[in-house]
PDB file of N, CA and C in Angstrom:
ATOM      1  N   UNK A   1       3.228  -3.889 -16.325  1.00  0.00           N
ATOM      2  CA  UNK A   1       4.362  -4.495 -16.970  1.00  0.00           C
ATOM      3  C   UNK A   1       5.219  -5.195 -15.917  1.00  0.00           C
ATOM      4  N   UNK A   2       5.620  -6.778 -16.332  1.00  0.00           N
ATOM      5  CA  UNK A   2       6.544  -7.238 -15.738  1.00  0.00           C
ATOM      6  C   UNK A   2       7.868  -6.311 -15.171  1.00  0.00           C
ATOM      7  N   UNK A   3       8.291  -6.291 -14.136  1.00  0.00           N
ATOM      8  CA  UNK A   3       9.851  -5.443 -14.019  1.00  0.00           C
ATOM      9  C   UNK A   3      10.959  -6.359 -14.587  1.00  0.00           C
ATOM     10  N   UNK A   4      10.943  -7.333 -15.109  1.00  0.00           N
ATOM     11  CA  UNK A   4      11.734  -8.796 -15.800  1.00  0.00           C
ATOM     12  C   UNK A   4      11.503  -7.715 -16.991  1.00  0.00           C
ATOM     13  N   UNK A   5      11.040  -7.384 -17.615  1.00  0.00           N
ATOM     14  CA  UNK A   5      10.669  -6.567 -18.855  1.00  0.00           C
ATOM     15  C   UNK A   5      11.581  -5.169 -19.184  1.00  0.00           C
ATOM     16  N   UNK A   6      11.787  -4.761 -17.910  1.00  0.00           N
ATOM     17  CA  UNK A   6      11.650  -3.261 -18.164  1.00  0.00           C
ATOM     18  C   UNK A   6      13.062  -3.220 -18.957  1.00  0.00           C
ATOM     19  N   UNK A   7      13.569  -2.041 -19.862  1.00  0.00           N
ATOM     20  CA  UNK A   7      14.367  -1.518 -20.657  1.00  0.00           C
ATOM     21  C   UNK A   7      15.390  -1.081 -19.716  1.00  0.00           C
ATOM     22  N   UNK A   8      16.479  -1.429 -19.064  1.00  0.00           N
ATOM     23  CA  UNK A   8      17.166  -0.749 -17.872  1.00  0.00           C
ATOM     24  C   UNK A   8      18.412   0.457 -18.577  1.00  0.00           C
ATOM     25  N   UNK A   9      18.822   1.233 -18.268  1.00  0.00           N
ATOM     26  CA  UNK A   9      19.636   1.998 -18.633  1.00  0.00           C
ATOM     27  C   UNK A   9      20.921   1.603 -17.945  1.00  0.00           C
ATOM     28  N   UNK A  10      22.366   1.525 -18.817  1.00  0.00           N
ATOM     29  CA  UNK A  10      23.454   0.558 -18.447  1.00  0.00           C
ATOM     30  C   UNK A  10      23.588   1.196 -16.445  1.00  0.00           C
ATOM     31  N   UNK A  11      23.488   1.777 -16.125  1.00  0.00           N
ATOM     32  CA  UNK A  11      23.646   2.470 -14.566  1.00  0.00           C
ATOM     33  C   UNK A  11      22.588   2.282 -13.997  1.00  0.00           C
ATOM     34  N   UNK A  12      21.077   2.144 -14.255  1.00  0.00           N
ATOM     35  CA  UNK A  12      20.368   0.946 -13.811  1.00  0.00           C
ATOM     36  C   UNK A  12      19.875  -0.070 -13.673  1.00  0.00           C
ATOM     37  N   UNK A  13      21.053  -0.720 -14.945  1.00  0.00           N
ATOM     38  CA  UNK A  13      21.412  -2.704 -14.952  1.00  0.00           C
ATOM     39  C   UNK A  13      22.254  -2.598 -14.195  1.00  0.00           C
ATOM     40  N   UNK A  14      23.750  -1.714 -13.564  1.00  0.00           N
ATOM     41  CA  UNK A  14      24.513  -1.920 -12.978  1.00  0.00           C
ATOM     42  C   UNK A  14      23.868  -2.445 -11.286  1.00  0.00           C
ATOM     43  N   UNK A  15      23.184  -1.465 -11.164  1.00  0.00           N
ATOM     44  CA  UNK A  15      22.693  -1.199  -9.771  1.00  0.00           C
ATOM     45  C   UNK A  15      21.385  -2.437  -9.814  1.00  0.00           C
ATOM     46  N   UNK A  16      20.651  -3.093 -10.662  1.00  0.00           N
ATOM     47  CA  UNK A  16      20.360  -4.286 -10.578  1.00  0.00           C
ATOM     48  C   UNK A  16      21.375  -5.423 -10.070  1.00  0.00           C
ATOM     49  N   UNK A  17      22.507  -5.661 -10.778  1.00  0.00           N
ATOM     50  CA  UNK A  17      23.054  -6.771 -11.047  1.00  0.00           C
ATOM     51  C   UNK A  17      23.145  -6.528  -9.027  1.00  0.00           C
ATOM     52  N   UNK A  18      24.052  -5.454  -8.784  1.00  0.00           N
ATOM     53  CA  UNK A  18      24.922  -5.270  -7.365  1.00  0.00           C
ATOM     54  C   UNK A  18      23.701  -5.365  -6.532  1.00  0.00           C
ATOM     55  N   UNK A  19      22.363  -5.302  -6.666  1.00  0.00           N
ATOM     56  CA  UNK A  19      21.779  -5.750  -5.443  1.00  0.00           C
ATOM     57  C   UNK A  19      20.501  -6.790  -5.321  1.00  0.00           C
ATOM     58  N   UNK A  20      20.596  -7.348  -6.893  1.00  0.00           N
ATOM     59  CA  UNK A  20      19.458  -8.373  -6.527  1.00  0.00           C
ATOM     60  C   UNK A  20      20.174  -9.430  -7.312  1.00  0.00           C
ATOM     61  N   UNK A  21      20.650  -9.507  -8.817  1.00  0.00           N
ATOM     62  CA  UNK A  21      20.748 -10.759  -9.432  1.00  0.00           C
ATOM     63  C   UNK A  21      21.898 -10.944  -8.465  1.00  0.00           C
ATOM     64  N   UNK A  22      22.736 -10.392  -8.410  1.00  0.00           N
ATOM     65  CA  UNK A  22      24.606 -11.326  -7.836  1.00  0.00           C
ATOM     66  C   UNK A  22      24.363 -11.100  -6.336  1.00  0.00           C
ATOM     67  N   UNK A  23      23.567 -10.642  -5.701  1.00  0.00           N
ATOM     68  CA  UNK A  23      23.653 -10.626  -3.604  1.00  0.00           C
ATOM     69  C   UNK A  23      24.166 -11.985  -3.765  1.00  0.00           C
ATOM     70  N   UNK A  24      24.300 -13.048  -4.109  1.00  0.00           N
ATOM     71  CA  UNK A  24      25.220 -13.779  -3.398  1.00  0.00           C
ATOM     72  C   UNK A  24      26.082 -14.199  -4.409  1.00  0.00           C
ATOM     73  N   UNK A  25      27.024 -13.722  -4.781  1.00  0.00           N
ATOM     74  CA  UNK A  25      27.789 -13.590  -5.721  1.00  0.00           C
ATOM     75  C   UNK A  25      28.872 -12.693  -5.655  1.00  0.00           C
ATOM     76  N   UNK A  26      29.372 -12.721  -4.949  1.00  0.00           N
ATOM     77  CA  UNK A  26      30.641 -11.540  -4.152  1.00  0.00           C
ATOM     78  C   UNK A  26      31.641 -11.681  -5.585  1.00  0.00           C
ATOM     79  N   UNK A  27      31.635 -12.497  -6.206  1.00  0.00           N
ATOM     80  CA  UNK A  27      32.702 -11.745  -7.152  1.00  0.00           C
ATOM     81  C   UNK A  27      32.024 -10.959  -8.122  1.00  0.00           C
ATOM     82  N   UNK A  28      30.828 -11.418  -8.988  1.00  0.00           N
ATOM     83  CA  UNK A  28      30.077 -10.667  -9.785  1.00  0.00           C
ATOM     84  C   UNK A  28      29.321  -9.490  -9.400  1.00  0.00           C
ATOM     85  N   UNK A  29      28.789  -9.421  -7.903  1.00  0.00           N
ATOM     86  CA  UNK A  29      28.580  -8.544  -7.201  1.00  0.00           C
ATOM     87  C   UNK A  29      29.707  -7.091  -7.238  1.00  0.00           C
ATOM     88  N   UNK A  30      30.205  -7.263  -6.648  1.00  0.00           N
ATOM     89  CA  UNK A  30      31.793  -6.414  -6.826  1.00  0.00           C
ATOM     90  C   UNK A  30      32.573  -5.845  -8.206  1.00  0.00           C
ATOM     91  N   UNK A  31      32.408  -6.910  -9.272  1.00  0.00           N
ATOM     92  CA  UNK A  31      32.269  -6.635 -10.635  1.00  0.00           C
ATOM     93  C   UNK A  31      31.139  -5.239 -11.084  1.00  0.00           C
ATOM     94  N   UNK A  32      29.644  -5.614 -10.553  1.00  0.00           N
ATOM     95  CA  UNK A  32      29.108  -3.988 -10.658  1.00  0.00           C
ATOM     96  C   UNK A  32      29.161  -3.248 -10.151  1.00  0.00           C
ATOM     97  N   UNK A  33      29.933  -3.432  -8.889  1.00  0.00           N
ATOM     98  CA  UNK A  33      29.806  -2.161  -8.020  1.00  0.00           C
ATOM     99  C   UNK A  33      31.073  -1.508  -8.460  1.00  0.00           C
ATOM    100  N   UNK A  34      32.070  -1.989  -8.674  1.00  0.00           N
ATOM    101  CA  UNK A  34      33.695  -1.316  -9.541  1.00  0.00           C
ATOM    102  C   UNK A  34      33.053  -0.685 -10.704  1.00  0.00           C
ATOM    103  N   UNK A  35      32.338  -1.098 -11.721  1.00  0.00           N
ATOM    104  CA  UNK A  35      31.650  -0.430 -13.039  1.00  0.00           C
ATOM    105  C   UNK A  35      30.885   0.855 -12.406  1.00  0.00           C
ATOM    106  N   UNK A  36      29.921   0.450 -11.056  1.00  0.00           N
ATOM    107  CA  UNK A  36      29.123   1.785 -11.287  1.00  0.00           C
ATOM    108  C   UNK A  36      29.528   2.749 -10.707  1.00  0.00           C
ATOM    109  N   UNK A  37      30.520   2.545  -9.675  1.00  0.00           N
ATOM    110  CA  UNK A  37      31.216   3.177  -9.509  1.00  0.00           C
ATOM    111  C   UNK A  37      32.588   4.138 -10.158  1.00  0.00           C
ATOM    112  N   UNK A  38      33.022   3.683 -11.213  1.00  0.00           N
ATOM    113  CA  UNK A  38      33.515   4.349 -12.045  1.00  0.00           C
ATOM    114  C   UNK A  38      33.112   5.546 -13.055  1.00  0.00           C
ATOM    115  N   UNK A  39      31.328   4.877 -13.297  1.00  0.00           N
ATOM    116  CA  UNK A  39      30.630   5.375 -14.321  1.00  0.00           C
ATOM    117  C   UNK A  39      29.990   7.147 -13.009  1.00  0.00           C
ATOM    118  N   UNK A  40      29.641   6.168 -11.584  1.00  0.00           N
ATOM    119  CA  UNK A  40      29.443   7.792 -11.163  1.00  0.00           C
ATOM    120  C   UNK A  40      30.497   8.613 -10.604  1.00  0.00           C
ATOM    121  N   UNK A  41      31.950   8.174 -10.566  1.00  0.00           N
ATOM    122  CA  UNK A  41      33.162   9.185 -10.311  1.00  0.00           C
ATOM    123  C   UNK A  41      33.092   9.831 -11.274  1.00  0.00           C
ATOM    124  N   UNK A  42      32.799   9.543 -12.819  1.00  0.00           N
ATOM    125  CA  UNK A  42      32.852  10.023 -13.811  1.00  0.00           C
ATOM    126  C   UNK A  42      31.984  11.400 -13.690  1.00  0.00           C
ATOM    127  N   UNK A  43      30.961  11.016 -13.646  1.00  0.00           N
ATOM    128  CA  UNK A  43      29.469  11.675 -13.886  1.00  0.00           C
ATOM    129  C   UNK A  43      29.883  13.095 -13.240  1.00  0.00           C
ATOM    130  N   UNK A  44      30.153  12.355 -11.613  1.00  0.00           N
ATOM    131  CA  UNK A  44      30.239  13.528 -10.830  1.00  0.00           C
ATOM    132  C   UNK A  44      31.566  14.957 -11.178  1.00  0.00           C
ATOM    133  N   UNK A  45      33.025  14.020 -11.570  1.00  0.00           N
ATOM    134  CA  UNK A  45      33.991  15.247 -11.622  1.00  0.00           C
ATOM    135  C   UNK A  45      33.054  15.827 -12.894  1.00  0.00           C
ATOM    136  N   UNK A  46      32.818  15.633 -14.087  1.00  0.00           N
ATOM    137  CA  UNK A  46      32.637  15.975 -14.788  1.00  0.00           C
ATOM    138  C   UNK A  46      31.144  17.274 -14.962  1.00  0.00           C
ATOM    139  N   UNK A  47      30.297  17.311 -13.825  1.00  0.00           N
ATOM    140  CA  UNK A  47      29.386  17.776 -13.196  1.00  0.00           C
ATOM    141  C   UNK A  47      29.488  19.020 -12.709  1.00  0.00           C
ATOM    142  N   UNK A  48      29.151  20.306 -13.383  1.00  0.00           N
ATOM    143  CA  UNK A  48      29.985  21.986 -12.540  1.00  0.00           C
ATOM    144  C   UNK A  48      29.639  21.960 -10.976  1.00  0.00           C
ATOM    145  N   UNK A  49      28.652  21.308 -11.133  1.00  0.00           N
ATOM    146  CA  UNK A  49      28.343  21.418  -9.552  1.00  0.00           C
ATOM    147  C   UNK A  49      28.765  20.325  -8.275  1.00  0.00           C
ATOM    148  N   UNK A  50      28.402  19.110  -8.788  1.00  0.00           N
ATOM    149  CA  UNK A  50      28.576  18.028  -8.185  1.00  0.00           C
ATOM    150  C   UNK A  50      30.464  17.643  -7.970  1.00  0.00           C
ATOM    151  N   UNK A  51      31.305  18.526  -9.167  1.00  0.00           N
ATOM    152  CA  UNK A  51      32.257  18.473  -8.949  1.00  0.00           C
ATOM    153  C   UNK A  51      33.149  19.332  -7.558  1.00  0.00           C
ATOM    154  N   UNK A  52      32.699  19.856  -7.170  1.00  0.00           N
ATOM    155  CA  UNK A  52      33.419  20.808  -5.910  1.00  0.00           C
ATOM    156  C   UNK A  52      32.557  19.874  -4.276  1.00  0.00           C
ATOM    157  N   UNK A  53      32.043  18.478  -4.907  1.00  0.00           N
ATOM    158  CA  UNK A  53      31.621  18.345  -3.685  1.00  0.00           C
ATOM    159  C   UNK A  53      32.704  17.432  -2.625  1.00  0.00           C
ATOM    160  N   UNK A  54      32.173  17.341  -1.242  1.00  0.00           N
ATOM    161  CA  UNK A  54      33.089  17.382  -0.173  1.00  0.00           C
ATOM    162  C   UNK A  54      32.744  16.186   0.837  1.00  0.00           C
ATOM    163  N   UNK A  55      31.287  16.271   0.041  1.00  0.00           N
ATOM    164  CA  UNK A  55      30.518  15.074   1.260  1.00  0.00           C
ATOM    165  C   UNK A  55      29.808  13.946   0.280  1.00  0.00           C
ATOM    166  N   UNK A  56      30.012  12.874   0.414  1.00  0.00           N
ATOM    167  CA  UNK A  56      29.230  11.734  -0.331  1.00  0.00           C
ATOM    168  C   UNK A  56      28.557  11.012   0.706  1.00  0.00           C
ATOM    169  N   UNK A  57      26.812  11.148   0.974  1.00  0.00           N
ATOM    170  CA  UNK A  57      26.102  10.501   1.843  1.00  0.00           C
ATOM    171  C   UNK A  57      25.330   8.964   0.913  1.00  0.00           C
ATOM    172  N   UNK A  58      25.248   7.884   1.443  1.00  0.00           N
ATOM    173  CA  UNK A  58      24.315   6.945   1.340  1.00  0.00           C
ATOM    174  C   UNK A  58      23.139   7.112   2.200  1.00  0.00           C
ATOM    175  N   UNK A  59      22.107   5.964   1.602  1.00  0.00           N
ATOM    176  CA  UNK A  59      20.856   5.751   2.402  1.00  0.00           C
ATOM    177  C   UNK A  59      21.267   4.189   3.265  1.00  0.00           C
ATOM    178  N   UNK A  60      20.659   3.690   4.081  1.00  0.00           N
ATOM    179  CA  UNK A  60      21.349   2.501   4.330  1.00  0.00           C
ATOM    180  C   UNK A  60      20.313   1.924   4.146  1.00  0.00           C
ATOM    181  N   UNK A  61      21.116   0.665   3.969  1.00  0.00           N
ATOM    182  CA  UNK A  61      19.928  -0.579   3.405  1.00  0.00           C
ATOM    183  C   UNK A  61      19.386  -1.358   4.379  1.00  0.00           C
ATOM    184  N   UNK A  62      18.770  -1.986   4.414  1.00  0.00           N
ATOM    185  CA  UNK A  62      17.410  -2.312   5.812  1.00  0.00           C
ATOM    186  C   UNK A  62      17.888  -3.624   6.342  1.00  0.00           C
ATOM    187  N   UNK A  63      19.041  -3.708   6.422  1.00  0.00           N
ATOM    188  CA  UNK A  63      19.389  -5.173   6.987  1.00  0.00           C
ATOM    189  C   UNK A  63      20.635  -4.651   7.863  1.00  0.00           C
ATOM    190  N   UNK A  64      20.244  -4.440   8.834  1.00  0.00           N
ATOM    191  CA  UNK A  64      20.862  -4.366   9.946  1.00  0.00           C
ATOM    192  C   UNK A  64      22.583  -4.749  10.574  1.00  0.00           C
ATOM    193  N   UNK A  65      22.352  -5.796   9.690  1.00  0.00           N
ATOM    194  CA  UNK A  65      23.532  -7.124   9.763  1.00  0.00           C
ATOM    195  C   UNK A  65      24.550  -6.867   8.919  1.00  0.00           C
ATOM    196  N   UNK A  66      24.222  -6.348   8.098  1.00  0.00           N
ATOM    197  CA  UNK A  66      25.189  -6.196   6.808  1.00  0.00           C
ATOM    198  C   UNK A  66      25.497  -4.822   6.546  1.00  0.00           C
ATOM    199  N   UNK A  67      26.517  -4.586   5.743  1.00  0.00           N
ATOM    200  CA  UNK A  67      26.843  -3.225   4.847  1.00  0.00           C
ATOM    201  C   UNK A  67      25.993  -3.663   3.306  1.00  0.00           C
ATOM    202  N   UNK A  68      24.964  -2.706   3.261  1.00  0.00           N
ATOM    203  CA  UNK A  68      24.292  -2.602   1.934  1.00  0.00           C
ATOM    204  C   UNK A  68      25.023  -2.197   0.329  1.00  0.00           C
ATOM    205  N   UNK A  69      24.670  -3.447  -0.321  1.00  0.00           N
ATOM    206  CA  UNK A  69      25.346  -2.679  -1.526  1.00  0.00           C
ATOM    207  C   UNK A  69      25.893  -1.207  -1.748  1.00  0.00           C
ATOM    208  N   UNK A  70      24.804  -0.504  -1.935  1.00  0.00           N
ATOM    209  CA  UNK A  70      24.743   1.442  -1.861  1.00  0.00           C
ATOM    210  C   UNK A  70      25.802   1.752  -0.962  1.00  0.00           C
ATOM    211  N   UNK A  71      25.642   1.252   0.278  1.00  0.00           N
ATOM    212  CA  UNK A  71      26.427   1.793   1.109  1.00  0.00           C
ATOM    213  C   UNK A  71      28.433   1.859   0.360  1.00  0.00           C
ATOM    214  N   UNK A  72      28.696   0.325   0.157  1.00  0.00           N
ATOM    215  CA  UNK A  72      29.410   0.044  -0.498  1.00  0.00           C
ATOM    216  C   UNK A  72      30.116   0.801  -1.458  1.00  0.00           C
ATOM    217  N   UNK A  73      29.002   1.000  -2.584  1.00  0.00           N
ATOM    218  CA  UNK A  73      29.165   1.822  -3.748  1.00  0.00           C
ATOM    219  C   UNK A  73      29.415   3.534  -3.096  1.00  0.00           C
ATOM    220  N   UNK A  74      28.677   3.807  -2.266  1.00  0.00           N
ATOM    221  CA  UNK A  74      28.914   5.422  -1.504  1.00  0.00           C
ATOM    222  C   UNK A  74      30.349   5.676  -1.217  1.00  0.00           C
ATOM    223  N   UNK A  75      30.800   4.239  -0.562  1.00  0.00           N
ATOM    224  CA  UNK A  75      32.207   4.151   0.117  1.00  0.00           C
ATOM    225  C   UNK A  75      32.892   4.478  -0.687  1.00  0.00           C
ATOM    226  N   UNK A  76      32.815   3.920  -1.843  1.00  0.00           N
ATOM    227  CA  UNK A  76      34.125   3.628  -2.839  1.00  0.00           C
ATOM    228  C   UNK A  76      34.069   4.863  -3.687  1.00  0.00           C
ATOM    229  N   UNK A  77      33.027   5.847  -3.467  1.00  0.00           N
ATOM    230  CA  UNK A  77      33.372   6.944  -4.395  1.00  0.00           C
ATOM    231  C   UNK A  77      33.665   8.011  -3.700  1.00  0.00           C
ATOM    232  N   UNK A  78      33.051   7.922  -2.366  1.00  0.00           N
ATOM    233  CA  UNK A  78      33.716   9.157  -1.554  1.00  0.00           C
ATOM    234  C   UNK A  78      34.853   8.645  -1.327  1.00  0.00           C
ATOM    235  N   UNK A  79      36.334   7.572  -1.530  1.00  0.00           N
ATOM    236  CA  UNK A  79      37.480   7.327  -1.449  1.00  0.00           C
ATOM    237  C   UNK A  79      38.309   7.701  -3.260  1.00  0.00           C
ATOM    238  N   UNK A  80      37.396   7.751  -3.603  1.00  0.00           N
ATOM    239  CA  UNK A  80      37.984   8.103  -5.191  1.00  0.00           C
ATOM    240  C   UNK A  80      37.809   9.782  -5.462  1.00  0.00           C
TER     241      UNK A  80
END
């Protein structure tokens, strides 16, 4: 199956849009990363476990040069 195809779930259209359709698109870009980021502050207080946590790690993204989307999105929820 095409991946143009696949059925995405709204938190993995978010995480589409923020790192392949809008990479160059800093305002629409930023637009999903504020959404998915909201949707996983949510997830997490609301979480018995995930709520008492202390540490929010990313993976980093393979471009050396830049701060990776993820990274981004990591930032903004370990500040929330």
């Amino acid at each position: 199956m095409d991946a143009q195809e696949w059925l995405n779930t709204e938190m993995a259209e978010l995480v589409r849009q923020g790192k392949y359709l809008n990479q160059f698109n800093a305002r629409r870009q930023a637009d999903a990363g504020l959404k998915l980021v909201a949707r996983l502050c949510n997830a997490i207080r609301s979480h018995t476990g995930l709520g008492h946590a202390t540490i929010i790690l990313d993976v980093p993204g393979h471009d050396s040069e830049r701060v990776s989307f993820g990274s981004r999105v990591a930032s903004s929820v370990a500040r929330h």
